[in-house]
PDB file of N, CA and C in Angstrom:
ATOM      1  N   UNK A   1       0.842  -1.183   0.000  1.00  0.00           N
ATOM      2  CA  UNK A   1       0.000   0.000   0.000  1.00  0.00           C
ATOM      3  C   UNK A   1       0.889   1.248   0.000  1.00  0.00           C
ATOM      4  N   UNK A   2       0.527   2.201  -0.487  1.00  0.00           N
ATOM      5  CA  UNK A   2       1.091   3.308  -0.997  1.00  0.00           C
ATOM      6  C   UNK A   2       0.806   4.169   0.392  1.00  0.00           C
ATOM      7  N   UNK A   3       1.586   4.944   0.968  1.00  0.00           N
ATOM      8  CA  UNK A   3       1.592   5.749   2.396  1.00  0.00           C
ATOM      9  C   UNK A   3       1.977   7.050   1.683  1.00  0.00           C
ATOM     10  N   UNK A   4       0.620   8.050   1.706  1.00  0.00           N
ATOM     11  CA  UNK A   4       1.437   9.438   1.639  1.00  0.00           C
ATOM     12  C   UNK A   4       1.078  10.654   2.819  1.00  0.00           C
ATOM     13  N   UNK A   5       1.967  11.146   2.447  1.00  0.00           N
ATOM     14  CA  UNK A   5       1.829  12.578   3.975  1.00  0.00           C
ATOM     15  C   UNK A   5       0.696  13.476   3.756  1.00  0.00           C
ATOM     16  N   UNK A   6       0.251  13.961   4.467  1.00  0.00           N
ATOM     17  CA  UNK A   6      -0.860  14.351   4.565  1.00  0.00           C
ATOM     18  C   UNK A   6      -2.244  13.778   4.446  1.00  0.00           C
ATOM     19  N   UNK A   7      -2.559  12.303   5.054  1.00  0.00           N
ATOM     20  CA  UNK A   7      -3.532  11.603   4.413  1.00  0.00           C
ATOM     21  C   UNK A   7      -3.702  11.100   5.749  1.00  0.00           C
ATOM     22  N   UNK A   8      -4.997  10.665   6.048  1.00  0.00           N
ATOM     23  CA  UNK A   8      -5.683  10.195   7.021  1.00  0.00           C
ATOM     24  C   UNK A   8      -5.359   7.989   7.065  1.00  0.00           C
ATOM     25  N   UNK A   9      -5.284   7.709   7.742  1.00  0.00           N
ATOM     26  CA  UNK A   9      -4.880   6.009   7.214  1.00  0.00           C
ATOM     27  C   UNK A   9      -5.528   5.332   9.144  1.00  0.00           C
ATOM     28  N   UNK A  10      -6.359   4.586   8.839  1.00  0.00           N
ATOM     29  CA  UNK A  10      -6.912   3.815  10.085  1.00  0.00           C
ATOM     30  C   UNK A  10      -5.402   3.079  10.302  1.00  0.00           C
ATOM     31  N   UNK A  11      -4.425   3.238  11.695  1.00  0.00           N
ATOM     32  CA  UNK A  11      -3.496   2.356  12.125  1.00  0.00           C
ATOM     33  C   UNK A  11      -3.708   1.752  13.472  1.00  0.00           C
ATOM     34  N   UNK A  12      -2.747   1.027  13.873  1.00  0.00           N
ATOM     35  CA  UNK A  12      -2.877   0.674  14.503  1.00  0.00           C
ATOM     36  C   UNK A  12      -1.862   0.875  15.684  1.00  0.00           C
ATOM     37  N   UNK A  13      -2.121   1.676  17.013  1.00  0.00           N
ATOM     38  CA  UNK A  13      -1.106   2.078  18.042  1.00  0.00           C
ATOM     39  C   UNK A  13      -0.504   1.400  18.847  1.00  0.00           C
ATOM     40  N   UNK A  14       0.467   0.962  19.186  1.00  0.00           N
ATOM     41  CA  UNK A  14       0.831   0.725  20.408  1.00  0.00           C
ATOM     42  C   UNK A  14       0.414   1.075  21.804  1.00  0.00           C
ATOM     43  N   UNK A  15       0.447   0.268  22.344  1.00  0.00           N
ATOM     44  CA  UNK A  15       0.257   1.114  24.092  1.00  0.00           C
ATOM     45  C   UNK A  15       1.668   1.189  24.595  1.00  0.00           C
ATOM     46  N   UNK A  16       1.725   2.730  24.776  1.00  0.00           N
ATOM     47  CA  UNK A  16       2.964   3.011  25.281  1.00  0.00           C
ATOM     48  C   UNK A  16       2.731   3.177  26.880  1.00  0.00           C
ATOM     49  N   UNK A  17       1.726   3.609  27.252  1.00  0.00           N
ATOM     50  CA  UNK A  17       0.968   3.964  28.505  1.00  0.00           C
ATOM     51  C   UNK A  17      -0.682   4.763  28.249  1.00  0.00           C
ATOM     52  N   UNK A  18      -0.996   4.962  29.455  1.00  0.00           N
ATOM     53  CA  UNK A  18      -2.538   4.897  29.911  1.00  0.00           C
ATOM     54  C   UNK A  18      -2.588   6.539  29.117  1.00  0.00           C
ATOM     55  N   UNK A  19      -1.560   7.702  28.604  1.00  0.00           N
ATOM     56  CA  UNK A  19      -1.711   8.761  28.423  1.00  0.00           C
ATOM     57  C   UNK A  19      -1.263   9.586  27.391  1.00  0.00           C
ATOM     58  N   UNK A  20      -0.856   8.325  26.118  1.00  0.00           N
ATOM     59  CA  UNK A  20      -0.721   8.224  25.168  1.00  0.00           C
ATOM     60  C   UNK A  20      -1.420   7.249  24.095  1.00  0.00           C
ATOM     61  N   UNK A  21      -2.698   7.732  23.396  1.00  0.00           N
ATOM     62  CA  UNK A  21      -3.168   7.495  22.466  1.00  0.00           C
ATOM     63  C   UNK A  21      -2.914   5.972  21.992  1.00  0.00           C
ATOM     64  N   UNK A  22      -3.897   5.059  22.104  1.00  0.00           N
ATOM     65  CA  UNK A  22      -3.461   3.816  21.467  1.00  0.00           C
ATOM     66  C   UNK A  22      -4.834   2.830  21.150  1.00  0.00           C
ATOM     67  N   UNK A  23      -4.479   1.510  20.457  1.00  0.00           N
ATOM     68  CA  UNK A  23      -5.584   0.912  19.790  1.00  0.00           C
ATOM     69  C   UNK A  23      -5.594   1.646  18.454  1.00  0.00           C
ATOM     70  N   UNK A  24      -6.790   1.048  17.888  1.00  0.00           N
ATOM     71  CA  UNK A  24      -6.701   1.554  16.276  1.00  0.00           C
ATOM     72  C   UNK A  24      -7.767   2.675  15.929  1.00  0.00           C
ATOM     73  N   UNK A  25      -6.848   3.520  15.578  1.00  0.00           N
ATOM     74  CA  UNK A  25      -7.812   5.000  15.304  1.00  0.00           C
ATOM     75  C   UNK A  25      -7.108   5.771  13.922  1.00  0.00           C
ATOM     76  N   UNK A  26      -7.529   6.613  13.514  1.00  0.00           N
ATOM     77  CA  UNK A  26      -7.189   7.525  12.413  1.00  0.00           C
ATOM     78  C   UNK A  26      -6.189   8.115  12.810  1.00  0.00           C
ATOM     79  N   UNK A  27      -5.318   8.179  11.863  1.00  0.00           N
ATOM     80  CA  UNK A  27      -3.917   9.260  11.979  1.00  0.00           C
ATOM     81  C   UNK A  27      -3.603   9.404  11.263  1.00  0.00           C
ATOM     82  N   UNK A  28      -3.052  10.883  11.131  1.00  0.00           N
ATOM     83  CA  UNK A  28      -2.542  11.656   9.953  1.00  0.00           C
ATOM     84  C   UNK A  28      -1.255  11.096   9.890  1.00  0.00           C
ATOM     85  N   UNK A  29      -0.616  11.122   8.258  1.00  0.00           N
ATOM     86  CA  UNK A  29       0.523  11.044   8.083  1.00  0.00           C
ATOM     87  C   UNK A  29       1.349  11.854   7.778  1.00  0.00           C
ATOM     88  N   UNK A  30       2.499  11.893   8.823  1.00  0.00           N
ATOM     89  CA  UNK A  30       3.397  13.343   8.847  1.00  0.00           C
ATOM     90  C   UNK A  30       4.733  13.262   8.344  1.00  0.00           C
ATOM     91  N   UNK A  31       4.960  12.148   8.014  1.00  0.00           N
ATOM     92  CA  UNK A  31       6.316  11.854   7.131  1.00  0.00           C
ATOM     93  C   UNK A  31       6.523  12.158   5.907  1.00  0.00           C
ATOM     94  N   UNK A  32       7.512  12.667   5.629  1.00  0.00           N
ATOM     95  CA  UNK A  32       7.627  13.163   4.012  1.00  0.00           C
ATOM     96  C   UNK A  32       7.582  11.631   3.262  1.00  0.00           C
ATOM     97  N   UNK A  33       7.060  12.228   2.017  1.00  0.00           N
ATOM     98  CA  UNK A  33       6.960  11.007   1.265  1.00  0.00           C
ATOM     99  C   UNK A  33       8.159   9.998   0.646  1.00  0.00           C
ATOM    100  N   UNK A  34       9.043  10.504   0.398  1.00  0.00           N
ATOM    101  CA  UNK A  34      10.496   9.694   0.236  1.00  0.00           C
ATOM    102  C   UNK A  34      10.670   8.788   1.528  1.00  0.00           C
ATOM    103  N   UNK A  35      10.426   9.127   2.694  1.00  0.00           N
ATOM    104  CA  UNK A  35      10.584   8.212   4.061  1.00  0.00           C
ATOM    105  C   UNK A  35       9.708   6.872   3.822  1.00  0.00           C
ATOM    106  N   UNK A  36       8.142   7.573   3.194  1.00  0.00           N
ATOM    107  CA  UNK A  36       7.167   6.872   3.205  1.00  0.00           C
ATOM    108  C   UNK A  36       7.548   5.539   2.423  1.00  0.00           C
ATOM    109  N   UNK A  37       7.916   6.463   1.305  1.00  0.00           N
ATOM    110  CA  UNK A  37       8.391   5.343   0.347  1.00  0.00           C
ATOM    111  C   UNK A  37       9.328   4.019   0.717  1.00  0.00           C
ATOM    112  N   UNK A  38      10.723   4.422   1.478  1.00  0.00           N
ATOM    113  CA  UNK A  38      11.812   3.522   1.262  1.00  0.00           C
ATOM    114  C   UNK A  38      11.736   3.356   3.391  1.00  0.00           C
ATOM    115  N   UNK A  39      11.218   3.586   4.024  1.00  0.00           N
ATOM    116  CA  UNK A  39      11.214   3.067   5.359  1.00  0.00           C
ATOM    117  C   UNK A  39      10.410   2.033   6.053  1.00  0.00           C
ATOM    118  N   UNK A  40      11.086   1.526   6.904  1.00  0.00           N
ATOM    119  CA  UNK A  40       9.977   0.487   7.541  1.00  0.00           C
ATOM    120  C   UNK A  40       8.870   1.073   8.705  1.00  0.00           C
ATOM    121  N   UNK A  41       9.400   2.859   9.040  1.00  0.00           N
ATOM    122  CA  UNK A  41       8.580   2.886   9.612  1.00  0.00           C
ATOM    123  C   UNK A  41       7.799   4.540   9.543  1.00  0.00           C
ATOM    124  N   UNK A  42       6.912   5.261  10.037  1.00  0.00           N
ATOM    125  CA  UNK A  42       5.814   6.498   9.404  1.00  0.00           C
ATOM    126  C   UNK A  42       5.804   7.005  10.668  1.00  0.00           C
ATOM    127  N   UNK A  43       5.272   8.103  10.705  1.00  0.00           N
ATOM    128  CA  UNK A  43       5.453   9.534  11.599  1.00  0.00           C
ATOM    129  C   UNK A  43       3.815   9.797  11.775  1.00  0.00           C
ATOM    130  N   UNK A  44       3.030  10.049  12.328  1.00  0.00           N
ATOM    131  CA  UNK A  44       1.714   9.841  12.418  1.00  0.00           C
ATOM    132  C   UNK A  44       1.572  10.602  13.726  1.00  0.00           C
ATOM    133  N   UNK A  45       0.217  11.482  13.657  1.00  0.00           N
ATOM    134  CA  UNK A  45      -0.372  12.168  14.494  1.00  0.00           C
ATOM    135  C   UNK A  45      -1.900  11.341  15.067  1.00  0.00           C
ATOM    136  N   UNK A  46      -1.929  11.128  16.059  1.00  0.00           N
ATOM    137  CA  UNK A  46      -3.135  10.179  16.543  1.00  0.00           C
ATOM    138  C   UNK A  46      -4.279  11.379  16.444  1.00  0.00           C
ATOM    139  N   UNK A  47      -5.654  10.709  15.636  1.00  0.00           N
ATOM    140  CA  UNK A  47      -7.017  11.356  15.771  1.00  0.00           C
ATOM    141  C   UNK A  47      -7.688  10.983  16.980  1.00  0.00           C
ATOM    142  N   UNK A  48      -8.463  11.428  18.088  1.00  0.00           N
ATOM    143  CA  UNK A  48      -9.055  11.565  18.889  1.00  0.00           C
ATOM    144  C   UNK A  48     -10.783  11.640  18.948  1.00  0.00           C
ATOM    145  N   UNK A  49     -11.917  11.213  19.248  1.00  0.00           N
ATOM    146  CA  UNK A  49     -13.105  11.618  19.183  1.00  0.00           C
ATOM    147  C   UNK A  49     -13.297  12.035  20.327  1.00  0.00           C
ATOM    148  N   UNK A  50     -12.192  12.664  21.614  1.00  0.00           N
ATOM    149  CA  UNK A  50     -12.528  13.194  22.673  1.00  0.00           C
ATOM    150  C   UNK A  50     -12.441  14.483  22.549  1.00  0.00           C
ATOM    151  N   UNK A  51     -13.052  15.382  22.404  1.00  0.00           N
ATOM    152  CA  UNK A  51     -12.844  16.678  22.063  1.00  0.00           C
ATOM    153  C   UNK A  51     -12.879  17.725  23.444  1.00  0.00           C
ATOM    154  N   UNK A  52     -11.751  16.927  24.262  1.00  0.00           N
ATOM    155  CA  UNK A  52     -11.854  17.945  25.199  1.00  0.00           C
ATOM    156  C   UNK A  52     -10.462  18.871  25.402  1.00  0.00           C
ATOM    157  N   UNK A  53     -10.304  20.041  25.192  1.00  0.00           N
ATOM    158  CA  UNK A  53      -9.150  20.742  24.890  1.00  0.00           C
ATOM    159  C   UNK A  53      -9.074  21.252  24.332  1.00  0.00           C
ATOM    160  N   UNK A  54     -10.202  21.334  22.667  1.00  0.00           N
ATOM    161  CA  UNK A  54     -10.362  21.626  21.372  1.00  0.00           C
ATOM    162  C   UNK A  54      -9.454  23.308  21.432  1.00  0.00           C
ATOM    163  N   UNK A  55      -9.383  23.802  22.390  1.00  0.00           N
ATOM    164  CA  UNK A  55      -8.949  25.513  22.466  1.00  0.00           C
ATOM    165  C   UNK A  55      -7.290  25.369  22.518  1.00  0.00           C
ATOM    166  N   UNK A  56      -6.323  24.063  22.705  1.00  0.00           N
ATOM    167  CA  UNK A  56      -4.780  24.073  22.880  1.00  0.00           C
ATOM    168  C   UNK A  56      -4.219  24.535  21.563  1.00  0.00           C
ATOM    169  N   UNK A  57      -3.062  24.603  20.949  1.00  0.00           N
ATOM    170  CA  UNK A  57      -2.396  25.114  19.754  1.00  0.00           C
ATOM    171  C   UNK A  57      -2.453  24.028  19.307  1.00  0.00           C
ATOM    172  N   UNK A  58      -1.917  23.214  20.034  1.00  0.00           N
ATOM    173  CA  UNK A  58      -1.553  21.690  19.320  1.00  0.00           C
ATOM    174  C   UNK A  58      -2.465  20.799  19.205  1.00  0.00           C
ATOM    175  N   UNK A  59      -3.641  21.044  19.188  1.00  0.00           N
ATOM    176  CA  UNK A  59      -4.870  20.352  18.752  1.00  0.00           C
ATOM    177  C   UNK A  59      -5.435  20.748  17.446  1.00  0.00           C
ATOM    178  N   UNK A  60      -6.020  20.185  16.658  1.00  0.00           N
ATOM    179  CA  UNK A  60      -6.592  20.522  15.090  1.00  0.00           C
ATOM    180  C   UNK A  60      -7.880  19.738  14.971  1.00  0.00           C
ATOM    181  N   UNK A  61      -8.888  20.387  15.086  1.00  0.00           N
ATOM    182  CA  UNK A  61     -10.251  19.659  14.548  1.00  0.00           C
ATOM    183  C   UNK A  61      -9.981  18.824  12.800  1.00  0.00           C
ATOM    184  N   UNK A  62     -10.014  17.560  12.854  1.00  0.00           N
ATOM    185  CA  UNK A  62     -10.470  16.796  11.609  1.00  0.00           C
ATOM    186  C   UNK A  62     -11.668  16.267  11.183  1.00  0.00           C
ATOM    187  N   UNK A  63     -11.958  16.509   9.834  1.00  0.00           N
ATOM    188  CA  UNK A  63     -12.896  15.681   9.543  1.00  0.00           C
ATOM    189  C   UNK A  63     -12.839  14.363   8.705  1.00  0.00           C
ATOM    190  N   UNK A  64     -12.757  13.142   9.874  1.00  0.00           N
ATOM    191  CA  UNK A  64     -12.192  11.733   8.969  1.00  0.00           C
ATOM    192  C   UNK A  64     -12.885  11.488   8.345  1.00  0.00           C
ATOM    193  N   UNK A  65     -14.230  11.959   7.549  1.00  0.00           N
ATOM    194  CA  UNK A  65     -14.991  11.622   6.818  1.00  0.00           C
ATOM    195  C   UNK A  65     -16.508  10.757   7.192  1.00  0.00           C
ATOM    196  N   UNK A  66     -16.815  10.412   8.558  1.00  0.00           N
ATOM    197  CA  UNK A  66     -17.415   9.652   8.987  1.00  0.00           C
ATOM    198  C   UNK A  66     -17.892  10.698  10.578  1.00  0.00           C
ATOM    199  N   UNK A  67     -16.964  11.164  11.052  1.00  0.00           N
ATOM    200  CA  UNK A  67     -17.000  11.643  12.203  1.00  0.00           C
ATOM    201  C   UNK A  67     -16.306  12.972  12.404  1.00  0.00           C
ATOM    202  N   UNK A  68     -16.405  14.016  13.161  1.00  0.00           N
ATOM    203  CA  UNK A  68     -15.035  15.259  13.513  1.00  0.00           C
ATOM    204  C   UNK A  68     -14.180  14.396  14.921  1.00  0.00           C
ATOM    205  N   UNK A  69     -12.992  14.385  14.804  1.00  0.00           N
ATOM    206  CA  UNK A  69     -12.080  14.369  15.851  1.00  0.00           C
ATOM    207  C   UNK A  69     -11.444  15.647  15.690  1.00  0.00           C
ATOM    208  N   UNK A  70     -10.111  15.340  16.568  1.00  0.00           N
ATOM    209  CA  UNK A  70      -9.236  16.422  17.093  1.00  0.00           C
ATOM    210  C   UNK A  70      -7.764  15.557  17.382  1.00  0.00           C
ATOM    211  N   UNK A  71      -7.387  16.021  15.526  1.00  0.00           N
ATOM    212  CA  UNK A  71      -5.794  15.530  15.858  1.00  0.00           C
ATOM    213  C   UNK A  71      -4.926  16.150  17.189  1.00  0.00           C
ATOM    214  N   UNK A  72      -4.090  15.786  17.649  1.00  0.00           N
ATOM    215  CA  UNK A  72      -3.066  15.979  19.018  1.00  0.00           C
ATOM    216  C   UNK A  72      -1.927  15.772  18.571  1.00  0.00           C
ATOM    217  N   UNK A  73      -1.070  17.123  18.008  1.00  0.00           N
ATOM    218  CA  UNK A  73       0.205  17.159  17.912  1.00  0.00           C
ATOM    219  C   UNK A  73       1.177  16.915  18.494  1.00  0.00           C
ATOM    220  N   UNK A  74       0.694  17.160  20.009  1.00  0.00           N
ATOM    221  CA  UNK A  74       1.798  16.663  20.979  1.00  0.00           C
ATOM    222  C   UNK A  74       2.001  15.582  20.838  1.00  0.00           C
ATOM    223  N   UNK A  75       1.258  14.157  20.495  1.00  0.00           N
ATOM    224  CA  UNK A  75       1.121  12.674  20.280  1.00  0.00           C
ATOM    225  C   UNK A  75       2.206  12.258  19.079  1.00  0.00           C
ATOM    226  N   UNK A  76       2.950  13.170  18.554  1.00  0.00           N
ATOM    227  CA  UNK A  76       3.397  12.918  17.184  1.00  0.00           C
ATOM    228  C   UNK A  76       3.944  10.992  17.580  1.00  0.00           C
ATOM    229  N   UNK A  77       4.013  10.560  16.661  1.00  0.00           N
ATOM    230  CA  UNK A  77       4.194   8.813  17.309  1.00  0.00           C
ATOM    231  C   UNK A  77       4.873   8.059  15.919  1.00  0.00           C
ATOM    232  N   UNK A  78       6.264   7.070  15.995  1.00  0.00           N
ATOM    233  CA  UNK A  78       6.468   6.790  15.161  1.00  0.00           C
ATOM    234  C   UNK A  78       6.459   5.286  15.344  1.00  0.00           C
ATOM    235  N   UNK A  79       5.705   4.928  14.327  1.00  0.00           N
ATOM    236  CA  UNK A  79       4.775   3.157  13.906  1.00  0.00           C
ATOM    237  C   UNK A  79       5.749   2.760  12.772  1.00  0.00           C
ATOM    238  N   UNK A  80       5.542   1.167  12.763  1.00  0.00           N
ATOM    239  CA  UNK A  80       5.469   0.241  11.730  1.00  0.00           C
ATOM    240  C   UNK A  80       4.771   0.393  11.114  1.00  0.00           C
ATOM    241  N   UNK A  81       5.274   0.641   9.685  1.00  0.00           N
ATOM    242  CA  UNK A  81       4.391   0.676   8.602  1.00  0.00           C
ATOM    243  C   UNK A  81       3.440  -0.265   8.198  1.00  0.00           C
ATOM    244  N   UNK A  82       3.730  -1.710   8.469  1.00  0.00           N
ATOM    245  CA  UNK A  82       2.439  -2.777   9.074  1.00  0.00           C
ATOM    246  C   UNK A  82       1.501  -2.042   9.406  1.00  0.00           C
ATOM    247  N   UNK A  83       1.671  -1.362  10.601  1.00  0.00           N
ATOM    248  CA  UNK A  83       0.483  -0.750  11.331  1.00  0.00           C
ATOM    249  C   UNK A  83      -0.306  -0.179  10.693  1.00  0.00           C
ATOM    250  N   UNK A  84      -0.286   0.520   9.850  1.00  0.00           N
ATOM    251  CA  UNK A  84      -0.814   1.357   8.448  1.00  0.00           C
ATOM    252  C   UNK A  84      -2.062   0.745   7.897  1.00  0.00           C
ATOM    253  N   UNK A  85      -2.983   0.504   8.457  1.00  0.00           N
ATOM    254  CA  UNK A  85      -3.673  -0.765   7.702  1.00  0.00           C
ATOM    255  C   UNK A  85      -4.860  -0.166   6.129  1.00  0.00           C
ATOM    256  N   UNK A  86      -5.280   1.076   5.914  1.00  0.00           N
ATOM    257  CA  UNK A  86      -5.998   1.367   4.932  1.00  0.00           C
ATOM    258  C   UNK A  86      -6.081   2.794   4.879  1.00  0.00           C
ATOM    259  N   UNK A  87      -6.718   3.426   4.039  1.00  0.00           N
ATOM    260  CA  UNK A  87      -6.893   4.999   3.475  1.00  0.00           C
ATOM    261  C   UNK A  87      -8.382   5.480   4.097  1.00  0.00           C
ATOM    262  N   UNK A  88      -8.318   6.414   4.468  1.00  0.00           N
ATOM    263  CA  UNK A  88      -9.670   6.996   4.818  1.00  0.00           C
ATOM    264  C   UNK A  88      -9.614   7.745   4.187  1.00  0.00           C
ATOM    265  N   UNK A  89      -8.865   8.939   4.035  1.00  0.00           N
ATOM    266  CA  UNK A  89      -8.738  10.401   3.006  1.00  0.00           C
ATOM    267  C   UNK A  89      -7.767  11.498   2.835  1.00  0.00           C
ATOM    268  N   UNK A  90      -7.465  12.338   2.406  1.00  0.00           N
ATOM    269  CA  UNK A  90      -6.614  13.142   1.837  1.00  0.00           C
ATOM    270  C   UNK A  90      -6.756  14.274   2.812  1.00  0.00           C
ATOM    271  N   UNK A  91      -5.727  14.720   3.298  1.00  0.00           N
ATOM    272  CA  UNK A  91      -6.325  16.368   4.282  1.00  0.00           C
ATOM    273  C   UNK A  91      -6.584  17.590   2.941  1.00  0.00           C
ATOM    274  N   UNK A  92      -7.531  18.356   3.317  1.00  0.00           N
ATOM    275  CA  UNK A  92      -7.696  19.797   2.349  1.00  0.00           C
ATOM    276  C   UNK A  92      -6.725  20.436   2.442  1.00  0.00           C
ATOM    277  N   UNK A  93      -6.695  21.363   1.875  1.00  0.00           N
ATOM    278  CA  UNK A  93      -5.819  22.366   1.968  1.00  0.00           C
ATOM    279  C   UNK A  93      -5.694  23.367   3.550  1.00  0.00           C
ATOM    280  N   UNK A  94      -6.711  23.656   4.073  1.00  0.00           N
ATOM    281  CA  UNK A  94      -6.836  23.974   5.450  1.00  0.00           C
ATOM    282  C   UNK A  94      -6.277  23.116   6.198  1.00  0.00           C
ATOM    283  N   UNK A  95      -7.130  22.007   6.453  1.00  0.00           N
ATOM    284  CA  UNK A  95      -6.397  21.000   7.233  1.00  0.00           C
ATOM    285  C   UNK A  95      -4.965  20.503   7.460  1.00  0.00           C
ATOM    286  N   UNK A  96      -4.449  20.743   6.112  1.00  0.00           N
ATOM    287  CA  UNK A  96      -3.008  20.345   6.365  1.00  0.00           C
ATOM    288  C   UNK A  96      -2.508  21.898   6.863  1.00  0.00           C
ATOM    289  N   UNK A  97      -2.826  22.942   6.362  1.00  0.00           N
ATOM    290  CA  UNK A  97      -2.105  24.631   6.951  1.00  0.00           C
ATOM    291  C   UNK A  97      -2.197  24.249   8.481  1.00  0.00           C
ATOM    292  N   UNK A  98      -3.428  24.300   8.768  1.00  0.00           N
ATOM    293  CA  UNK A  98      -3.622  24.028  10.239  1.00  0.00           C
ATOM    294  C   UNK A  98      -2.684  22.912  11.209  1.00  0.00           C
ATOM    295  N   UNK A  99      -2.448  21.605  10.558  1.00  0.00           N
ATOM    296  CA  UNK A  99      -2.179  21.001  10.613  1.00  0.00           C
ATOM    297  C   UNK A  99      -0.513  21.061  10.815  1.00  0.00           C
ATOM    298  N   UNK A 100      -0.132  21.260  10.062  1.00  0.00           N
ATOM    299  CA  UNK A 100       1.128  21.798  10.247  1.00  0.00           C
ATOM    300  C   UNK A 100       2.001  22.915  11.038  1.00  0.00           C
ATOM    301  N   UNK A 101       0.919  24.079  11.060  1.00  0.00           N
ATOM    302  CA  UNK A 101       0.722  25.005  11.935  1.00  0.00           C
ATOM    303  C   UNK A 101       0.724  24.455  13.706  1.00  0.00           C
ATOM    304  N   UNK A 102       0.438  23.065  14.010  1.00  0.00           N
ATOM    305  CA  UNK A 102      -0.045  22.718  15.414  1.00  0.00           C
ATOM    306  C   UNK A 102       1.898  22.138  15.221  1.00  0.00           C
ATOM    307  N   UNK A 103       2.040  21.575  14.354  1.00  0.00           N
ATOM    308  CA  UNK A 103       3.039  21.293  14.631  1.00  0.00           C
ATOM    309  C   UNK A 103       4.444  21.738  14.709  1.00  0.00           C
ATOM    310  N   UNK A 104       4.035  22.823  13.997  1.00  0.00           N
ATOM    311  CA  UNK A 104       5.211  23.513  14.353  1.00  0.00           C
ATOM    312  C   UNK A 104       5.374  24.512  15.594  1.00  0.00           C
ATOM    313  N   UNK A 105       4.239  24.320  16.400  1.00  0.00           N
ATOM    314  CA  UNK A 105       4.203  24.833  17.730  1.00  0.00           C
ATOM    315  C   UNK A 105       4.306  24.092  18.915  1.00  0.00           C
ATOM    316  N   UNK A 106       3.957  22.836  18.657  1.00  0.00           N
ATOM    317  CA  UNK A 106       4.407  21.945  19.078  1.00  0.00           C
ATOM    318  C   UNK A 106       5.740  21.524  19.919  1.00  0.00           C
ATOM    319  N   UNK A 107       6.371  21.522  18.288  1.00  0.00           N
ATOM    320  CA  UNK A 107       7.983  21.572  18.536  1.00  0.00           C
ATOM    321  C   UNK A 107       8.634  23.036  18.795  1.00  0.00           C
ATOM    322  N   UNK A 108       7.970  24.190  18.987  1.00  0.00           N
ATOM    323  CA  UNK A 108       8.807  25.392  19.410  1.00  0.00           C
ATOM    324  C   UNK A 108       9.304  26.039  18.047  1.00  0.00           C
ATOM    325  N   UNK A 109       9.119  25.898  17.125  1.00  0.00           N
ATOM    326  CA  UNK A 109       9.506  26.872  16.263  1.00  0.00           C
ATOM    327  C   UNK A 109       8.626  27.978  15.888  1.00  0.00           C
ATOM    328  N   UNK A 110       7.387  28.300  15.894  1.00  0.00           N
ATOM    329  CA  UNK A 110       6.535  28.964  16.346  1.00  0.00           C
ATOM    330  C   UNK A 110       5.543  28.874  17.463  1.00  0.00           C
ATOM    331  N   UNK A 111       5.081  30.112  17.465  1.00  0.00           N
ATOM    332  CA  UNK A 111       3.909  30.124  19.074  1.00  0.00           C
ATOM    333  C   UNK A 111       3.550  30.962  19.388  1.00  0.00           C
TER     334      UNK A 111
END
């Protein structure tokens, strides 16, 4: 299966602990696509249907096509591409500005 950045993909998380995002949910893909291509493993932002926080920087309302969550930048999380299991959808053009925007506040380069 073809993995590209900016695209929504049902995976599957690890449990790292009780306060990090896990089980199988929607996540954006944040890896450039050359990684996507030739790595065993993807850069992924966990989707959420708990929308409590919706007001932080590093949160981004999505629409996975079925439901609104609230990607969590702080969660940035790097998976086995196994984990990757199918396509839900493409981010818009907003979504990824925004999107990118959480993350680069995230990490401190803006804020």
């Amino acid at each position: 299966m073809e993995i590209l950045n900016n695209n929504i993909y049902w995976c599957d998380l690890p449990k790292y602990s009780n306060t990090i995002l896990y089980k199988r949910r929607p996540c954006i893909v944040i890896s450039n696509d050359i990684q996507n291509k030739g790595s065993k493993t993807v850069n992924v932002i966990p989707i959420t249907s708990n929308l409590k926080r919706v007001n932080l920087p590093c949160h981004v309302m999505i629409d996975t096509g079925h439901e609104c969550g609230m990607a969590k930048a702080e969660q940035i999380l790097t998976i086995n591409r196994e984990n990757v299991k199918w396509h839900i959808k493409s981010l818009d053009w907003q979504e990824v500005k925004e999107v990118k925007c959480a993350l680069l506040t995230q990490i401190g380069i803006i804020w």
